[in-house]
Protein backbone atom coordinates (compact mmCIF):
# COMPACT_ATOMS: atom_id res chain seq x y z
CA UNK A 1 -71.84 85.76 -55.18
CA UNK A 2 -68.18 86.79 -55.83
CA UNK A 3 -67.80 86.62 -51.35
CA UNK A 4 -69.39 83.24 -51.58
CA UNK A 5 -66.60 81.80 -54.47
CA UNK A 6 -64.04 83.64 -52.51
CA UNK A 7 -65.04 81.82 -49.49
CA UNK A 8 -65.44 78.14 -51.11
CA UNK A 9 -62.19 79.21 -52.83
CA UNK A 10 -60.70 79.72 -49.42
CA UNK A 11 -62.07 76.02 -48.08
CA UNK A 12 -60.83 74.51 -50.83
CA UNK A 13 -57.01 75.97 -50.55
CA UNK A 14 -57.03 75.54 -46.65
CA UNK A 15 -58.09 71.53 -46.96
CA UNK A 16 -55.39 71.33 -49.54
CA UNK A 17 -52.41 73.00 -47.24
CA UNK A 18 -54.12 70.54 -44.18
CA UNK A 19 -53.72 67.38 -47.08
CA UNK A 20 -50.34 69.01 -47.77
CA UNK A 21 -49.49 69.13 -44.18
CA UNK A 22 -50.68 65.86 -43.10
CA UNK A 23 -48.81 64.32 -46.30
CA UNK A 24 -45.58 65.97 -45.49
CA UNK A 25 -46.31 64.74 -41.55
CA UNK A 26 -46.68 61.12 -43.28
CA UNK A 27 -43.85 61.53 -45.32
CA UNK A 28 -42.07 62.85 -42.64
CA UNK A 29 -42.35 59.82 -40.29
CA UNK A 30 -41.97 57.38 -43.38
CA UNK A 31 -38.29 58.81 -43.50
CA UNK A 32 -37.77 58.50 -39.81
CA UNK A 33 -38.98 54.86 -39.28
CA UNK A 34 -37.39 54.19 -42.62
CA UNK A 35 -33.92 55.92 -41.19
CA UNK A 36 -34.12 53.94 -37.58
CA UNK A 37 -34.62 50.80 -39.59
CA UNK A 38 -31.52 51.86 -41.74
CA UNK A 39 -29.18 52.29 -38.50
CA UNK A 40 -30.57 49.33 -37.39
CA UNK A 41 -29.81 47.25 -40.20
CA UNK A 42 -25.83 48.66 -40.01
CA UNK A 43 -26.04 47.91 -36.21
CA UNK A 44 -26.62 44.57 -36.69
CA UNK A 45 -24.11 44.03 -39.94
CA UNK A 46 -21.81 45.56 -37.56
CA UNK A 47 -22.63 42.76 -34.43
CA UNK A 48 -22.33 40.28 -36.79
CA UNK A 49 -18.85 41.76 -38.20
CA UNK A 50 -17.60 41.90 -34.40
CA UNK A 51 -18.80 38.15 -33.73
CA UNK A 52 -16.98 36.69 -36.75
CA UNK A 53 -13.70 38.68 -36.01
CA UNK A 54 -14.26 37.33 -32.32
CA UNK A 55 -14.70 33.83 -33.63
CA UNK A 56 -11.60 34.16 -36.08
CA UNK A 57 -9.40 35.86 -33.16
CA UNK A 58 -10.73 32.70 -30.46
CA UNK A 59 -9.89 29.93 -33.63
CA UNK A 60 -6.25 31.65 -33.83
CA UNK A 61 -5.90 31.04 -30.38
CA UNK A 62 -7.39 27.69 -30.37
CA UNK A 63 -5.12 26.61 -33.09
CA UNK A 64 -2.12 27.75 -30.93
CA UNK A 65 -2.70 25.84 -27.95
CA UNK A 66 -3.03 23.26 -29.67
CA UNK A 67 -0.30 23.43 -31.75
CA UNK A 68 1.53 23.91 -28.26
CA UNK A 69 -0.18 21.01 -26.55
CA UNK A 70 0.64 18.86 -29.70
CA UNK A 71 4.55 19.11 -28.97
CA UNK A 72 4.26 19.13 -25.29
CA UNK A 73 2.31 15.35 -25.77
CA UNK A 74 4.66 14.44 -27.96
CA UNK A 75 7.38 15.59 -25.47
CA UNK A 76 5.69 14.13 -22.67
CA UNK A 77 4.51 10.20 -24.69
CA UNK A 78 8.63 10.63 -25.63
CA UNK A 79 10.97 12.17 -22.98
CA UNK A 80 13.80 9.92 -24.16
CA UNK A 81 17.07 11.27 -25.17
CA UNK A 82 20.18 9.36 -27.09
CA UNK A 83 22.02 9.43 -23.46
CA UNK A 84 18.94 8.53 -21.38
CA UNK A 85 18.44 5.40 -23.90
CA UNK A 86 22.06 4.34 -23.64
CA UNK A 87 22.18 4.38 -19.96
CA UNK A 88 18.69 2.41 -19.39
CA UNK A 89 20.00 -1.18 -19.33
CA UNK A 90 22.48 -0.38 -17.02
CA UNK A 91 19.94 1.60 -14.88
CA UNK A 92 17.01 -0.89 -15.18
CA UNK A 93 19.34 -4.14 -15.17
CA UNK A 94 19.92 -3.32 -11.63
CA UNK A 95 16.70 -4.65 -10.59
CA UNK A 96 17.75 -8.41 -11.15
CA UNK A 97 20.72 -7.86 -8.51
CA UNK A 98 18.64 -5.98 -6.30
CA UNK A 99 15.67 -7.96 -6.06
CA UNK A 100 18.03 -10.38 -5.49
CA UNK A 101 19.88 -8.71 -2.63
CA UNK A 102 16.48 -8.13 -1.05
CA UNK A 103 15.17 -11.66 -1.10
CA UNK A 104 18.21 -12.74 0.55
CA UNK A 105 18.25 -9.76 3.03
CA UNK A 106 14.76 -10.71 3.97
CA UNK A 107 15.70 -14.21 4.41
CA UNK A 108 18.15 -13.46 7.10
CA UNK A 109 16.26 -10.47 8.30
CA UNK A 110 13.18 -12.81 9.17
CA UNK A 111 15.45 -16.08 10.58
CA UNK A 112 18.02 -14.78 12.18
CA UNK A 113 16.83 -11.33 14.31
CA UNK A 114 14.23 -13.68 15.70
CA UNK A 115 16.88 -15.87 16.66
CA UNK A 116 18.93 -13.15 18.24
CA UNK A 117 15.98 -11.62 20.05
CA UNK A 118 16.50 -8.26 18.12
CA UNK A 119 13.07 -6.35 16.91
CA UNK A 120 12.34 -6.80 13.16
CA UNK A 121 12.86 -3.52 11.07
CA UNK A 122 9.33 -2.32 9.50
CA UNK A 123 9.55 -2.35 6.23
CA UNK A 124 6.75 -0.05 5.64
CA UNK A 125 8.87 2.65 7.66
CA UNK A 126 11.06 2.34 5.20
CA UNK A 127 9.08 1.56 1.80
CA UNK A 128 7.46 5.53 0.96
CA UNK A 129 6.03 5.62 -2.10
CA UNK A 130 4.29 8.78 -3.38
CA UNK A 131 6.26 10.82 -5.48
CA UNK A 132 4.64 9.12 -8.46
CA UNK A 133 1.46 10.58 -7.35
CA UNK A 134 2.05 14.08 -8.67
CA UNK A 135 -0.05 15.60 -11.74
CA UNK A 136 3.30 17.67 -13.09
CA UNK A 137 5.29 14.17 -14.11
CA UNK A 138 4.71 12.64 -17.06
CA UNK A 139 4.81 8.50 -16.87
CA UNK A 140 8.43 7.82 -17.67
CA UNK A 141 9.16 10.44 -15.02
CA UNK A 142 6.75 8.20 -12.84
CA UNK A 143 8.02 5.24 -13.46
CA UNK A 144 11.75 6.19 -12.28
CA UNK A 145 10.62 7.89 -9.38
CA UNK A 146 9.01 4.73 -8.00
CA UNK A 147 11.97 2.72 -9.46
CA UNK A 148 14.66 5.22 -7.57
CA UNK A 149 12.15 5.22 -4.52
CA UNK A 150 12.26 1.09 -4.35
CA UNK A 151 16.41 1.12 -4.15
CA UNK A 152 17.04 4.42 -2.07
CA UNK A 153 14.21 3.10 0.16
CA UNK A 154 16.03 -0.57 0.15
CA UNK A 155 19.29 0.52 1.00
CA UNK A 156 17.80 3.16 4.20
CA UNK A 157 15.86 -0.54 4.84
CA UNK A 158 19.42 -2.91 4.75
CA UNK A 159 21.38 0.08 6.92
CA UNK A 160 19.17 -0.10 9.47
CA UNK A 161 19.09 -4.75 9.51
CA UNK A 162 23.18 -3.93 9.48
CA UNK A 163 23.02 -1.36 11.94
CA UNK A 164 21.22 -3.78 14.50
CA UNK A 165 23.38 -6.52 13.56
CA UNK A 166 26.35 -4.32 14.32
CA UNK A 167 24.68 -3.44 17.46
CA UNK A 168 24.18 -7.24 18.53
CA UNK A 169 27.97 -8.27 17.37
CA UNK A 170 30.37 -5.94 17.31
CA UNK A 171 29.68 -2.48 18.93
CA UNK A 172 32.48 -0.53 18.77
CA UNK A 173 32.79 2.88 17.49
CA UNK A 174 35.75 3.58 15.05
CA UNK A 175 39.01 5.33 15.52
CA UNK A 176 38.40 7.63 13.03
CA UNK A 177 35.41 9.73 12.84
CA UNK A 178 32.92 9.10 10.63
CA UNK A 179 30.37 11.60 9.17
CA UNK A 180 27.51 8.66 7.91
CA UNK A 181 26.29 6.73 10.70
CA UNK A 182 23.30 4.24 11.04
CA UNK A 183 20.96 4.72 13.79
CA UNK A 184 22.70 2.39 15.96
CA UNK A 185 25.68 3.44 16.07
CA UNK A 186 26.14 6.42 18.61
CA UNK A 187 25.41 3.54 20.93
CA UNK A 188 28.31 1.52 20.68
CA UNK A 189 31.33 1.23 22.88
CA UNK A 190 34.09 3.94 22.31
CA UNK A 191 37.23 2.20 20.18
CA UNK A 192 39.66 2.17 23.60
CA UNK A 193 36.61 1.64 26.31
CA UNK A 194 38.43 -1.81 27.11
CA UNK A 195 37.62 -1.98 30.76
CA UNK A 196 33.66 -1.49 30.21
CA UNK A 197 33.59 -3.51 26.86
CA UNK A 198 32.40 -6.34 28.03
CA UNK A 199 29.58 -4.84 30.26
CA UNK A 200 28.24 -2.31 27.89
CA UNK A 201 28.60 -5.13 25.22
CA UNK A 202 25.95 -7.15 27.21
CA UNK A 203 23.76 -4.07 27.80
CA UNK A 204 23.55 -3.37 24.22
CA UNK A 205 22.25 -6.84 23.32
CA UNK A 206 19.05 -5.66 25.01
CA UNK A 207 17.08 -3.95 22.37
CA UNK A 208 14.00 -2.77 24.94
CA UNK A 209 15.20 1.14 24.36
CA UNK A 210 14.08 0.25 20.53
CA UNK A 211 10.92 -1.40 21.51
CA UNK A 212 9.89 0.99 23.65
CA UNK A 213 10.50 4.18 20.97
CA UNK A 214 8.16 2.20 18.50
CA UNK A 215 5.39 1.64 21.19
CA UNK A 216 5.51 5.45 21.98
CA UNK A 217 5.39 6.01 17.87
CA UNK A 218 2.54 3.89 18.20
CA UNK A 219 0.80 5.70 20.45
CA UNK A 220 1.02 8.78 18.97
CA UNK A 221 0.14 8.03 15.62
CA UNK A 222 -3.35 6.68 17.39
CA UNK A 223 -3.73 9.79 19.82
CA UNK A 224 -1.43 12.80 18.27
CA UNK A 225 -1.06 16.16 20.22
């Protein structure tokens, strides 16, 4: 009797340590998964810490460039100084005279080398413009550059109509040397070439060394090397 207790005494303590042992199993996981969920919780409040100092940090920079690109518009809509606003009638009224000049250049360009027999100058030799094609100027800048372009490129335009006229009426180099000369004029008669005057004089009337460099430009801007 006493052997049988002891032994139902026995069951009874060793299903209470296995209860004991599977509760502290349980209890032990329940801490684990409740621990991973606890780091997992900071790794996220953590993320989302990083991403808002990250968005802060980007909105600083943001607000830089475009404080910066605010006063390089403003620079760019308004690249006028005192001097530069001064000097702009006297710059820009010299497109009345000039147009002017050409109109009345062309006139004689167009009448009178056909009446001579002398080869018309190409304008669009002459007439370049492209420098207000380029990204890096702002429009005023543009707007000078094809300004400057149309009377640099007029006055290359009127040396060369002067240099044939030259040519055709009075070919003769100077006495003293000079360090600008048109295209023409390495042509002309020497200043004391009196004996030959006459003769070369007559020769230089003929413009087919002209006509014949602008049909070999011709040809190879069609078939280049």
């Amino acid at each position: 009797m006493i052997n049988k207790t002891k032994q139902e005494l026995q069951a009874r303590l060793k299903k209470i340590q296995d209860k004991l042992g599977t509760s502290k199993e349980i209890e032990l996981k329940k801490l684990s998964e409740f621990g991973d969920e606890i780091f997992a919780a900071f790794e996220r409040a953590m993320n989302t810490l990083d991403e808002k100092t990250n968005v802060l940090t980007e909105l600083k920079k943001k607000k830089t460039k475009l404080k910066q690109w605010k006063i390089s518009s403003l620079k760019s809509l308004f690249p006028i100084n005192l001097r530069y606003l001064i000097s702009m009638p006297f710059i820009y009224g010299m497109i009345i005279p000039g147009t002017f000049f050409h109109l009345c250049l062309e006139i004689y360009h167009r009448v009178a080398f056909r009446l001579y027999g002398i080869p018309l100058v190409k304008a669009r030799d002459y007439f370049i413009f492209d420098r207000q094609r380029l990204p890096h100027l702002n429009w005023l800048e543009k707007i000078n550059c094809g300004y400057c372009s149309y009377f640099n490129n007029l006055m290359r335009y009127a040396t060369e109509i002067s240099g044939r006229t030259e040519r055709y009426w009075c070919p003769i180099k100077h006495a003293q040397r000079i360090s600008k000369t048109h295209s023409q004029y390495n042509t002309f008669v020497d200043y004391l070439d009196a004996p030959n005057f006459r003769k070369k004089w007559e020769d230089l009337r003929n413009f087919s060394d002209i006509e014949r460099q602008e049909q070999e430009e011709k040809r190879n801007k069609k078939h280049p090397s």
